[in-house]
Protein backbone atom coordinates (compact mmCIF):
# COMPACT_ATOMS: atom_id res chain seq x y z
CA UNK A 1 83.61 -41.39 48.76
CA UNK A 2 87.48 -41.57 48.08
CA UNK A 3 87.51 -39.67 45.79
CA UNK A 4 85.70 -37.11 48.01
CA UNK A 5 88.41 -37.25 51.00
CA UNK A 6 91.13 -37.45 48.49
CA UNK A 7 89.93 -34.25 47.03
CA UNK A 8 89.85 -32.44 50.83
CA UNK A 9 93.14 -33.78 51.49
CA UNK A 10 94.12 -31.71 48.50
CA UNK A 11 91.79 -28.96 49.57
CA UNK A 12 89.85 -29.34 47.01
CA UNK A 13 86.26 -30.05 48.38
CA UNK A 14 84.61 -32.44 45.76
CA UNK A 15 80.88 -31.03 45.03
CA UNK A 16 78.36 -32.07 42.60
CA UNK A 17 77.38 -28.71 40.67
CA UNK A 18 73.34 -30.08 41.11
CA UNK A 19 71.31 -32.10 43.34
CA UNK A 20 69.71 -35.53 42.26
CA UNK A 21 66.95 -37.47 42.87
CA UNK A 22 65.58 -34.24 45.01
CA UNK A 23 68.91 -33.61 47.03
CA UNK A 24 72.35 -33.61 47.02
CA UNK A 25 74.27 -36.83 47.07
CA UNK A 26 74.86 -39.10 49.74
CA UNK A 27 71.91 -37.44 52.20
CA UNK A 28 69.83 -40.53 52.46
CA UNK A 29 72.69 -42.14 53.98
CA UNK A 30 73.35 -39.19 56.24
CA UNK A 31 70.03 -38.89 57.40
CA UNK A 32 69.54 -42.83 58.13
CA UNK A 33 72.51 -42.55 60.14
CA UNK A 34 71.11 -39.33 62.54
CA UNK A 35 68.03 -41.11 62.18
CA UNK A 36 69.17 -44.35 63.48
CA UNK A 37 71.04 -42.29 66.24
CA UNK A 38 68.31 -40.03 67.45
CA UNK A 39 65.67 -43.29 67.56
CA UNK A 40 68.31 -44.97 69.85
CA UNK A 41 68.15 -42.08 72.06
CA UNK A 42 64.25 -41.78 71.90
CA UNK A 43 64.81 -46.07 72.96
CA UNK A 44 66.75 -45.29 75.82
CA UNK A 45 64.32 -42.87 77.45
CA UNK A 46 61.20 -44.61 77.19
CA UNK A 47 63.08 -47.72 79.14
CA UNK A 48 64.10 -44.83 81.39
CA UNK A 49 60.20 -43.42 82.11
CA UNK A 50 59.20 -47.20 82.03
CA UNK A 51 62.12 -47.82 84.98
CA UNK A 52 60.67 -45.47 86.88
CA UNK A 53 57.29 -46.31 86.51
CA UNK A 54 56.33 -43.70 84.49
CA UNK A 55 54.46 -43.20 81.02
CA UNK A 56 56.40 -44.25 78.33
CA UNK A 57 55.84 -40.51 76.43
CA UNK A 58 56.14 -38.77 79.54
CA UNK A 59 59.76 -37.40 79.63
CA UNK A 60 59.49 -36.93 75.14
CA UNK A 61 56.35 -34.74 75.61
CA UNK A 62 55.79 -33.59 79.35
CA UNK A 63 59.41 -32.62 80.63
CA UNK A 64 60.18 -29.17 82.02
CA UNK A 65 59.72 -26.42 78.80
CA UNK A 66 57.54 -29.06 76.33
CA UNK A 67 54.56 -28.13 79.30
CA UNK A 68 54.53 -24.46 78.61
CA UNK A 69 54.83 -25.03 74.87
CA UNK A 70 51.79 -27.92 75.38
CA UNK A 71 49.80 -25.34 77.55
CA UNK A 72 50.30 -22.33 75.19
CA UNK A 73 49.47 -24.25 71.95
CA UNK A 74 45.65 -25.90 73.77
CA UNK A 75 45.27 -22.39 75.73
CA UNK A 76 46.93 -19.51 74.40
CA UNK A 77 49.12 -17.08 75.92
CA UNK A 78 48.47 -15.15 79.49
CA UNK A 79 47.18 -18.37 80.44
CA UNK A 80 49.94 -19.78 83.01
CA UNK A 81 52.04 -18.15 85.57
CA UNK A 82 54.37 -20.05 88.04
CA UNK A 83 56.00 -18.67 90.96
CA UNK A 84 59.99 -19.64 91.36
CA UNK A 85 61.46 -20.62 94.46
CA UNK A 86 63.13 -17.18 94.21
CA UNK A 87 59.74 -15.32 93.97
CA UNK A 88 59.63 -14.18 91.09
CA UNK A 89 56.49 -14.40 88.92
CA UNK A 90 57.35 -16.98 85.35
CA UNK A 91 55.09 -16.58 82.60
CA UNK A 92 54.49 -17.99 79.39
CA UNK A 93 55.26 -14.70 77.37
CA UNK A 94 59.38 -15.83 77.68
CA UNK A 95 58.05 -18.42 75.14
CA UNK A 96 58.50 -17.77 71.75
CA UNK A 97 55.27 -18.66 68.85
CA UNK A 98 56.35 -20.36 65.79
CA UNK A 99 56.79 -24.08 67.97
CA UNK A 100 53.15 -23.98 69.89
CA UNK A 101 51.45 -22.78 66.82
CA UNK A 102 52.59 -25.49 64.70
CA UNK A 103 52.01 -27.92 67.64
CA UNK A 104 48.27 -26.41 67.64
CA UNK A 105 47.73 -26.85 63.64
CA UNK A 106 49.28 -30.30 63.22
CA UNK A 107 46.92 -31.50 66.46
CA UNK A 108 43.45 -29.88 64.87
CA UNK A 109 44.39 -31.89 61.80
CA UNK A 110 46.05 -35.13 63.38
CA UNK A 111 44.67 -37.61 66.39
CA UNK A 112 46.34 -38.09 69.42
CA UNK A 113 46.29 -34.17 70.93
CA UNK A 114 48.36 -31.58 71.22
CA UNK A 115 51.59 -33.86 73.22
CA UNK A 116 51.56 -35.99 69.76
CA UNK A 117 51.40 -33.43 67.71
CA UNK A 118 54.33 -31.77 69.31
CA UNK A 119 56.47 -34.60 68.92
CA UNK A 120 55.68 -34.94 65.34
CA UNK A 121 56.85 -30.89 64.62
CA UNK A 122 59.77 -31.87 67.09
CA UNK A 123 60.76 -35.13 64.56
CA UNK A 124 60.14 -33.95 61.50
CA UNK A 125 62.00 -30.80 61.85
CA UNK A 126 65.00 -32.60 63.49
CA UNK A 127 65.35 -34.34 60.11
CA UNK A 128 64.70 -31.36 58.05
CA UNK A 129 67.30 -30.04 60.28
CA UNK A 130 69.94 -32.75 59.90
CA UNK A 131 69.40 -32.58 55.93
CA UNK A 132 70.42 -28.58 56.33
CA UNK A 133 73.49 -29.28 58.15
CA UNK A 134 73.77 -31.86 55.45
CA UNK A 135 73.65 -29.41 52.67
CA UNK A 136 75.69 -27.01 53.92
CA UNK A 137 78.24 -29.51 54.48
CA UNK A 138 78.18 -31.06 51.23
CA UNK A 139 78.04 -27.61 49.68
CA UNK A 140 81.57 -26.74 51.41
CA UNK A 141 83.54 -29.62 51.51
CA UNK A 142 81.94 -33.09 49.95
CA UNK A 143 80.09 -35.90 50.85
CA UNK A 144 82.26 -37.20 53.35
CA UNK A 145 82.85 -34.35 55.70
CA UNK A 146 79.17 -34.03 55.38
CA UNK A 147 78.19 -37.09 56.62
CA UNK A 148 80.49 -37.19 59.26
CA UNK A 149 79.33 -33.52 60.43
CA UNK A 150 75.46 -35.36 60.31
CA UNK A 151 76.81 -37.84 62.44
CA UNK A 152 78.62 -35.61 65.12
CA UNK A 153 75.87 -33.62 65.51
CA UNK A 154 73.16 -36.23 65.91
CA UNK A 155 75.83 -37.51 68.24
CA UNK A 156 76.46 -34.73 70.68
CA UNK A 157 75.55 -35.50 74.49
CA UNK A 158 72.31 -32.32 74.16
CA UNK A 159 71.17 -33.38 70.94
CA UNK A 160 68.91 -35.91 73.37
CA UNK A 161 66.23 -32.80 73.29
CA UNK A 162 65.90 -32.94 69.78
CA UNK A 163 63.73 -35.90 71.00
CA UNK A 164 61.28 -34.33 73.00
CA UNK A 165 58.81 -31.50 72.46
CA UNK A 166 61.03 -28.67 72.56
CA UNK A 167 62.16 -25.87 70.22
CA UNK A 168 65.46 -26.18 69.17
CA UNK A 169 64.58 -29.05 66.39
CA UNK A 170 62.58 -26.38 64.50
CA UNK A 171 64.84 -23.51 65.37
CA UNK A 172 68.10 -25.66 64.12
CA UNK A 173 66.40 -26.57 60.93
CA UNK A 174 65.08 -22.58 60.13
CA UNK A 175 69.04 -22.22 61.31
CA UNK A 176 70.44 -24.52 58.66
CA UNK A 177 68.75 -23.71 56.00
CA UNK A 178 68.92 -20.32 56.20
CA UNK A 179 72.72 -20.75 56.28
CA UNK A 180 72.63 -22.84 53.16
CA UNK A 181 70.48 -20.13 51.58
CA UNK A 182 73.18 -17.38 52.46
CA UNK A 183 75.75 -19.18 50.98
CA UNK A 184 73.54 -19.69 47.72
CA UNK A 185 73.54 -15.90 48.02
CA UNK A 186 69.47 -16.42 48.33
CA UNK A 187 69.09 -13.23 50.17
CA UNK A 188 64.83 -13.33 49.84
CA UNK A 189 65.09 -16.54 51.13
CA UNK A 190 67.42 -16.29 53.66
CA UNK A 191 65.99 -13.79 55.60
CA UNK A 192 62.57 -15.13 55.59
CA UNK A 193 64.18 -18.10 57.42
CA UNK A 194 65.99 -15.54 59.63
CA UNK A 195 62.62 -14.29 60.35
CA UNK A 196 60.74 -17.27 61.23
CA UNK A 197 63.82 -18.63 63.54
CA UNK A 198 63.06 -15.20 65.36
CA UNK A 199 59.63 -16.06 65.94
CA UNK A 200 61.00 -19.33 67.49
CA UNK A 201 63.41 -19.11 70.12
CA UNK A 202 65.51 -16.16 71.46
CA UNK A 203 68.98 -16.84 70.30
CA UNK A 204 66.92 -16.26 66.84
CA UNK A 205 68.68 -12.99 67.17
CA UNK A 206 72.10 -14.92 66.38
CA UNK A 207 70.68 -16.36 62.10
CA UNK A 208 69.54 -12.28 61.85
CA UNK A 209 72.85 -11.30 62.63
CA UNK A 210 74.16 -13.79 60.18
CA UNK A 211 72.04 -12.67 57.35
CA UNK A 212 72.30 -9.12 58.65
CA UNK A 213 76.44 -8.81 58.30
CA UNK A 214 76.41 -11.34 55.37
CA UNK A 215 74.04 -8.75 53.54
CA UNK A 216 75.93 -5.86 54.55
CA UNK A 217 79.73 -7.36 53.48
CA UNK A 218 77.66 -8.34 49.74
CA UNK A 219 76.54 -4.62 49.64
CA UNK A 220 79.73 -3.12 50.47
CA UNK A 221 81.44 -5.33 48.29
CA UNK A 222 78.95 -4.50 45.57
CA UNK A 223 78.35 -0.94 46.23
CA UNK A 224 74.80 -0.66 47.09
CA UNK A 225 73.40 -1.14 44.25
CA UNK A 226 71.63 -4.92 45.07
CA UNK A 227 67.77 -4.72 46.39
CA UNK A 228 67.31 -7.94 47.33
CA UNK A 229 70.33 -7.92 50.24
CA UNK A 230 68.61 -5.16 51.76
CA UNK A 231 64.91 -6.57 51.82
CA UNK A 232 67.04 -10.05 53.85
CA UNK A 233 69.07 -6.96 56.13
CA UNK A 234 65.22 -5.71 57.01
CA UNK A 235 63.30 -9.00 56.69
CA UNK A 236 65.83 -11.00 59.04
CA UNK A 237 65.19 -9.64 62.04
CA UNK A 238 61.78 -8.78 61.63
CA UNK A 239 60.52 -12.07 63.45
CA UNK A 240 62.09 -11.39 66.68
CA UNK A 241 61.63 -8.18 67.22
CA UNK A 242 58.14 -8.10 66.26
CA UNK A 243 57.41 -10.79 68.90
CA UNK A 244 59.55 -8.81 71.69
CA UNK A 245 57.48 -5.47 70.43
CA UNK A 246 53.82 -8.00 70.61
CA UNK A 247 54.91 -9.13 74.23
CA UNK A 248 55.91 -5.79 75.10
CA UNK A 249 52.28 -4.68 73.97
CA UNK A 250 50.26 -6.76 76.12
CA UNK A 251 52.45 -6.53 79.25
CA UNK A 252 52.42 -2.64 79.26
CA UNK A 253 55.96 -2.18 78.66
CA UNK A 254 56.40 -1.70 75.04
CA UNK A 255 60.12 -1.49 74.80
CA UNK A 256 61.18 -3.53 78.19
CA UNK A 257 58.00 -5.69 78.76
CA UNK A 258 59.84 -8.73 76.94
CA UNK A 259 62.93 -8.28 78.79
CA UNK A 260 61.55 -8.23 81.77
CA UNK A 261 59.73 -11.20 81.64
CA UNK A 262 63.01 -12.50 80.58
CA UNK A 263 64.22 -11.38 84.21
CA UNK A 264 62.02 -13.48 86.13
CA UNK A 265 63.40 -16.60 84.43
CA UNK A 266 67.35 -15.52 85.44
CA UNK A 267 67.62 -15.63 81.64
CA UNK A 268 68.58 -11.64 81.33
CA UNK A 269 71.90 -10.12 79.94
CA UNK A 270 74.69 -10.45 82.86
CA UNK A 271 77.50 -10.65 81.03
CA UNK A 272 78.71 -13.75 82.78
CA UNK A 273 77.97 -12.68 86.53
CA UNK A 274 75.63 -15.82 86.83
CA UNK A 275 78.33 -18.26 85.25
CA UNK A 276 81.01 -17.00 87.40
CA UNK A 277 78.89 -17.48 90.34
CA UNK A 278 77.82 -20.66 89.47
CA UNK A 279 81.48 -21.99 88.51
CA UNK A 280 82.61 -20.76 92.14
CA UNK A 281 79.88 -22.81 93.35
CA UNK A 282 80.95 -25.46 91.11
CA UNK A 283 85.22 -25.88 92.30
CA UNK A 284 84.37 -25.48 95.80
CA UNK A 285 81.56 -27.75 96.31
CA UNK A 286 81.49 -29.75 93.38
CA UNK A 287 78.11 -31.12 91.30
CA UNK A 288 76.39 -33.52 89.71
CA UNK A 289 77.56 -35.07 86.63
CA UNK A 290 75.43 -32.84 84.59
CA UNK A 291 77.12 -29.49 85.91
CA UNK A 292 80.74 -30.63 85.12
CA UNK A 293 79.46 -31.87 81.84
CA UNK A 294 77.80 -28.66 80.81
CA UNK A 295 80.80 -26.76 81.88
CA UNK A 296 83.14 -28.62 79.07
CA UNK A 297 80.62 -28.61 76.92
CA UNK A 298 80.80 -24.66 76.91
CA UNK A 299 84.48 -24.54 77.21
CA UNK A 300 84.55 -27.40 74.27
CA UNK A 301 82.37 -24.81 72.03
CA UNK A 302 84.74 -21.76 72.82
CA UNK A 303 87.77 -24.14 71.46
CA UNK A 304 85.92 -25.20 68.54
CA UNK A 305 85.05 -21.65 67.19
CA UNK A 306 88.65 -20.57 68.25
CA UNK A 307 89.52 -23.82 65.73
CA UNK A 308 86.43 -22.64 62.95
CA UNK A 309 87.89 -19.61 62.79
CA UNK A 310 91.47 -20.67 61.94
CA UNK A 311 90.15 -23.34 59.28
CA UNK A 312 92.05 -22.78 55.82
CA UNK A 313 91.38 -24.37 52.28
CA UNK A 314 89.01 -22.81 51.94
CA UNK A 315 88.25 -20.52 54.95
CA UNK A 316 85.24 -20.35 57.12
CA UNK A 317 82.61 -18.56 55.18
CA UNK A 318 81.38 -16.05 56.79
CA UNK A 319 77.82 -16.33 57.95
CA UNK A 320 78.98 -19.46 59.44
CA UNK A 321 81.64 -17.60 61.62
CA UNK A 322 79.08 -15.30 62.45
CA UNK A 323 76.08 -17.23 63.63
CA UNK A 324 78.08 -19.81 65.45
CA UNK A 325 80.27 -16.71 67.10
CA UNK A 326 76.70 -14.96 68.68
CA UNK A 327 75.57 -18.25 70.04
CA UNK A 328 78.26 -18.71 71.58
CA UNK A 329 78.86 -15.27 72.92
CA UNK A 330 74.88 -14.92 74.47
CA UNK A 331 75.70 -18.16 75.89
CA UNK A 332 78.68 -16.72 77.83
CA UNK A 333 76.89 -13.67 78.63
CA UNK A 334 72.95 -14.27 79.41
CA UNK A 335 72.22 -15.36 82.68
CA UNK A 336 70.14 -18.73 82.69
CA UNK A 337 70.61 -22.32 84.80
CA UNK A 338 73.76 -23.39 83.34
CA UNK A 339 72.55 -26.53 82.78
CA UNK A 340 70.65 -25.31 79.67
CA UNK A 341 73.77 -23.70 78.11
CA UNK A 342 74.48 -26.84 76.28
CA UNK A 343 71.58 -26.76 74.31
CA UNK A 344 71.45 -23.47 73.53
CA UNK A 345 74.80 -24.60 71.97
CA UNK A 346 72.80 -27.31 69.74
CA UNK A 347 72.01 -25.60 66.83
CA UNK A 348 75.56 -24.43 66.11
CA UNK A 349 76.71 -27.26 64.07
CA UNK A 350 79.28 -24.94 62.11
CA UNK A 351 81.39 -25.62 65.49
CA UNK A 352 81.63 -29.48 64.42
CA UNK A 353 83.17 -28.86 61.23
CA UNK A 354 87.10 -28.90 62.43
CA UNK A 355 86.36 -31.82 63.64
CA UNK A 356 83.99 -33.09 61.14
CA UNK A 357 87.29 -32.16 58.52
CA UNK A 358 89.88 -34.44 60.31
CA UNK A 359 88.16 -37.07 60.48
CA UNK A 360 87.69 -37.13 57.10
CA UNK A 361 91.17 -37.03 56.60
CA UNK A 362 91.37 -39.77 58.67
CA UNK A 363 88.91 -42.06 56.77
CA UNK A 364 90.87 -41.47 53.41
CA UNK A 365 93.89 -43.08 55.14
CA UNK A 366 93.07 -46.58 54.12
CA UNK A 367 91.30 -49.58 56.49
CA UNK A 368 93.43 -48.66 59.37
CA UNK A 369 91.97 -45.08 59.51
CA UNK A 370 88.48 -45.98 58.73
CA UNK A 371 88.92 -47.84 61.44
CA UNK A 372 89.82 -44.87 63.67
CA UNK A 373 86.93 -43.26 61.92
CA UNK A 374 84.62 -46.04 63.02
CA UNK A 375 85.84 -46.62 66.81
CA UNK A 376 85.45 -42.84 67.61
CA UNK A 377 82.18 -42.72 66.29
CA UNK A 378 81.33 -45.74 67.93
CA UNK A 379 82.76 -44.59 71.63
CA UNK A 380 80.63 -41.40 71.26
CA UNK A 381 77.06 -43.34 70.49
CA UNK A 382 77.81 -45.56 73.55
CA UNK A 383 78.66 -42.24 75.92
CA UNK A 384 76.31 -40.00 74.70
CA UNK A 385 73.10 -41.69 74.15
CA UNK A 386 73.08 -43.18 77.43
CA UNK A 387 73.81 -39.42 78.85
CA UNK A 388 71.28 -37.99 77.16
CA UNK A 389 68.84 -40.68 78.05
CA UNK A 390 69.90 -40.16 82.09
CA UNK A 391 69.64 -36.17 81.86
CA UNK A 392 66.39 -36.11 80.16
CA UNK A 393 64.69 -39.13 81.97
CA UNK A 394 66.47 -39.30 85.57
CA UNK A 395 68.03 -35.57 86.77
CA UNK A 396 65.65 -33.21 88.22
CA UNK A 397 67.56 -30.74 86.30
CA UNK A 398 65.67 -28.30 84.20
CA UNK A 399 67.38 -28.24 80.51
């Protein structure tokens, strides 16, 4: 390990040419740790339910979006509508496939129905998705910064829904690895990834675009002559847009049928009118803890790709830059309670890894910075569990 920050300090990330014992080194350690963290978190809001006289399971597997995922993998879609307060008519088509229908397959095999079997996607693909950051992060710069990356992203105050029965567990780990595959120069691989994080959530758009430009700079570079970057530029987005084209079938609209269903959730292309409304809202009447909060958090991940993009020895590859750039440019720009814009902000760990790279300067500065190391990640388990616990389990918040 001091070897490892030694070598970074020099610039020199230190990186084991293969993988033992099934992956690279140091990721059982990584993944105890963001296991250990995310269980803590999964602690606290059971006590919360159980506070408030409720199931223990039912914030993990019954809160806000986990109902329409729960509903759509037992029923189907066209199934449920809702009516908002503002009238307009919700339906499960704004839902993207890949979560329910793994929900539906693991509960015909497993006991315990379709809320179990939701968690147990949700789990399992958080820790597939914490080894991906963990590879890519090794792969760059070491064991060290890797680890500490693991940790600051099981860490963050919205990586409490990577707990409960939503999407962005699966969607982070398709995410990940497809990054890890680009920079492996898998292109086949890659952009089947790409593909199936399109047929998860919306902002699937954001790993086509990596693999997309990625491709494109490899074939410029290389003249053309390459197949397999151009089967990843036409497989990548292939998953998205052939679930926007499916909803756009059945709704009668094929080319604006998605979109509009979009619409009725406030979660349409404003570019920023919404946010500016709601920050207005915001400095003149002030909020809950949870609005303030979400508004740094944004503001925090505008900083930290200003800071990604300025990283040197070595640079910022570049399907990195780019997927971590579109997240955080639809989160600016799509409409959408603002209260969710933190975790559509979860899967772009890239954003951690100025941070992530100091701190593992920091540790190879003898006991005293260790120490530093230590306290920091300490202070952010003891503010951000509890947070996560309280928005999940105790605002009436939608996330």
């Amino acid at each position: 390990m001091l070897r490892t920050a030694e070598a970074e300090l020099q610039g020199r990330p230190a990186v084991s040419a293969r993988w033992r014992g099934g992956g690279p080194p140091g990721v059982l350690r990584a993944l105890t740790a963001f296991a250990a963290a995310r269980a803590a978190g999964v602690v606290l809001v059971v006590l919360a339910d159980l506070h408030q006289g409720r199931p223990a399971t039912r914030t993990l597997a019954h809160a806000w979006d986990a109902v329409w995922y729960l509903h759509i993998a037992e029923h189907g879609y066209g199934t449920r509508e809702y009516v908002s307060t503002f009238g307009t008519v919700q339906t499960d088509w704004a839902f993207f496939p890949l979560y329910p229908l793994l929900t539906r397959g693991v509960g015909a095999v497993l006991p315990g129905g379709a809320g179990a079997a939701a968690l147990l996607v949700a789990w399992a693909a958080a820790l597939a998705a914490a080894w991906g950051v963990y590879a890519v992060g090794h792969r760059l710069y070491g064991t060290l910064t890797a680890t500490l990356l693991v940790i600051l992203w099981a860490l963050l105050p919205q990586a409490a829904v990577l707990a409960i029965a939503y999407s962005e567990s699966l969607f982070a780990a398709l995410a990940a690895w497809a990054l890890y595959a680009l920079l492996r120069r898998n292109w086949l691989l890659a952009g089947a990834l790409a593909a199936l994080a399109g047929l998860t959530r919306p902002t699937g758009v954001a790993v086509a675009a990596a693999v997309m430009i990625t491709a494109g700079y490899a074939l410029v570079r290389g003249r053309g002559r390459a197949r397999a970057p151009w089967l990843a530029v036409l497989l990548a987005p292939a998953g998205w847009a052939g679930y926007v084209l499916w909803v756009g079938n059945r709704t009668g609209d094929l080319l604006h049928g998605y979109f509009t269903v979009q619409d009725a959730w406030g979660s349409g292309l404003d570019f920023g009118v919404d946010s500016v409304r709601f920050l207005r809202v915001l400095f003149l009447y002030g909020g809950k803890v949870v609005y303030p909060m979400s508004l740094l958090l944004v503001l925090a991940a505008v900083v930290l790709f200003v800071l990604l993009c300025l990283e040197r020895r070595p640079r910022t590859p570049l399907p990195l830059l780019v997927f971590s750039g579109v997240l955080v440019v639809m989160v600016l720009l799509l409409g959408g309670p603002f209260a969710s814009k933190p975790r559509f902000l979860l899967p772009a760990f890239p954003l951690l890894i100025p941070v992530a790279r100091t701190m593992a300067r920091g540790w190879g500065q003898g006991r005293a910075g260790r120490a530093r190391v230590l306290v920091v990640a300490g202070a952010l388990a003891c503010v951000t569990l509890p947070y996560g616990a309280y928005v999940l389990a105790m605002v009436k918040t939608p996330l």
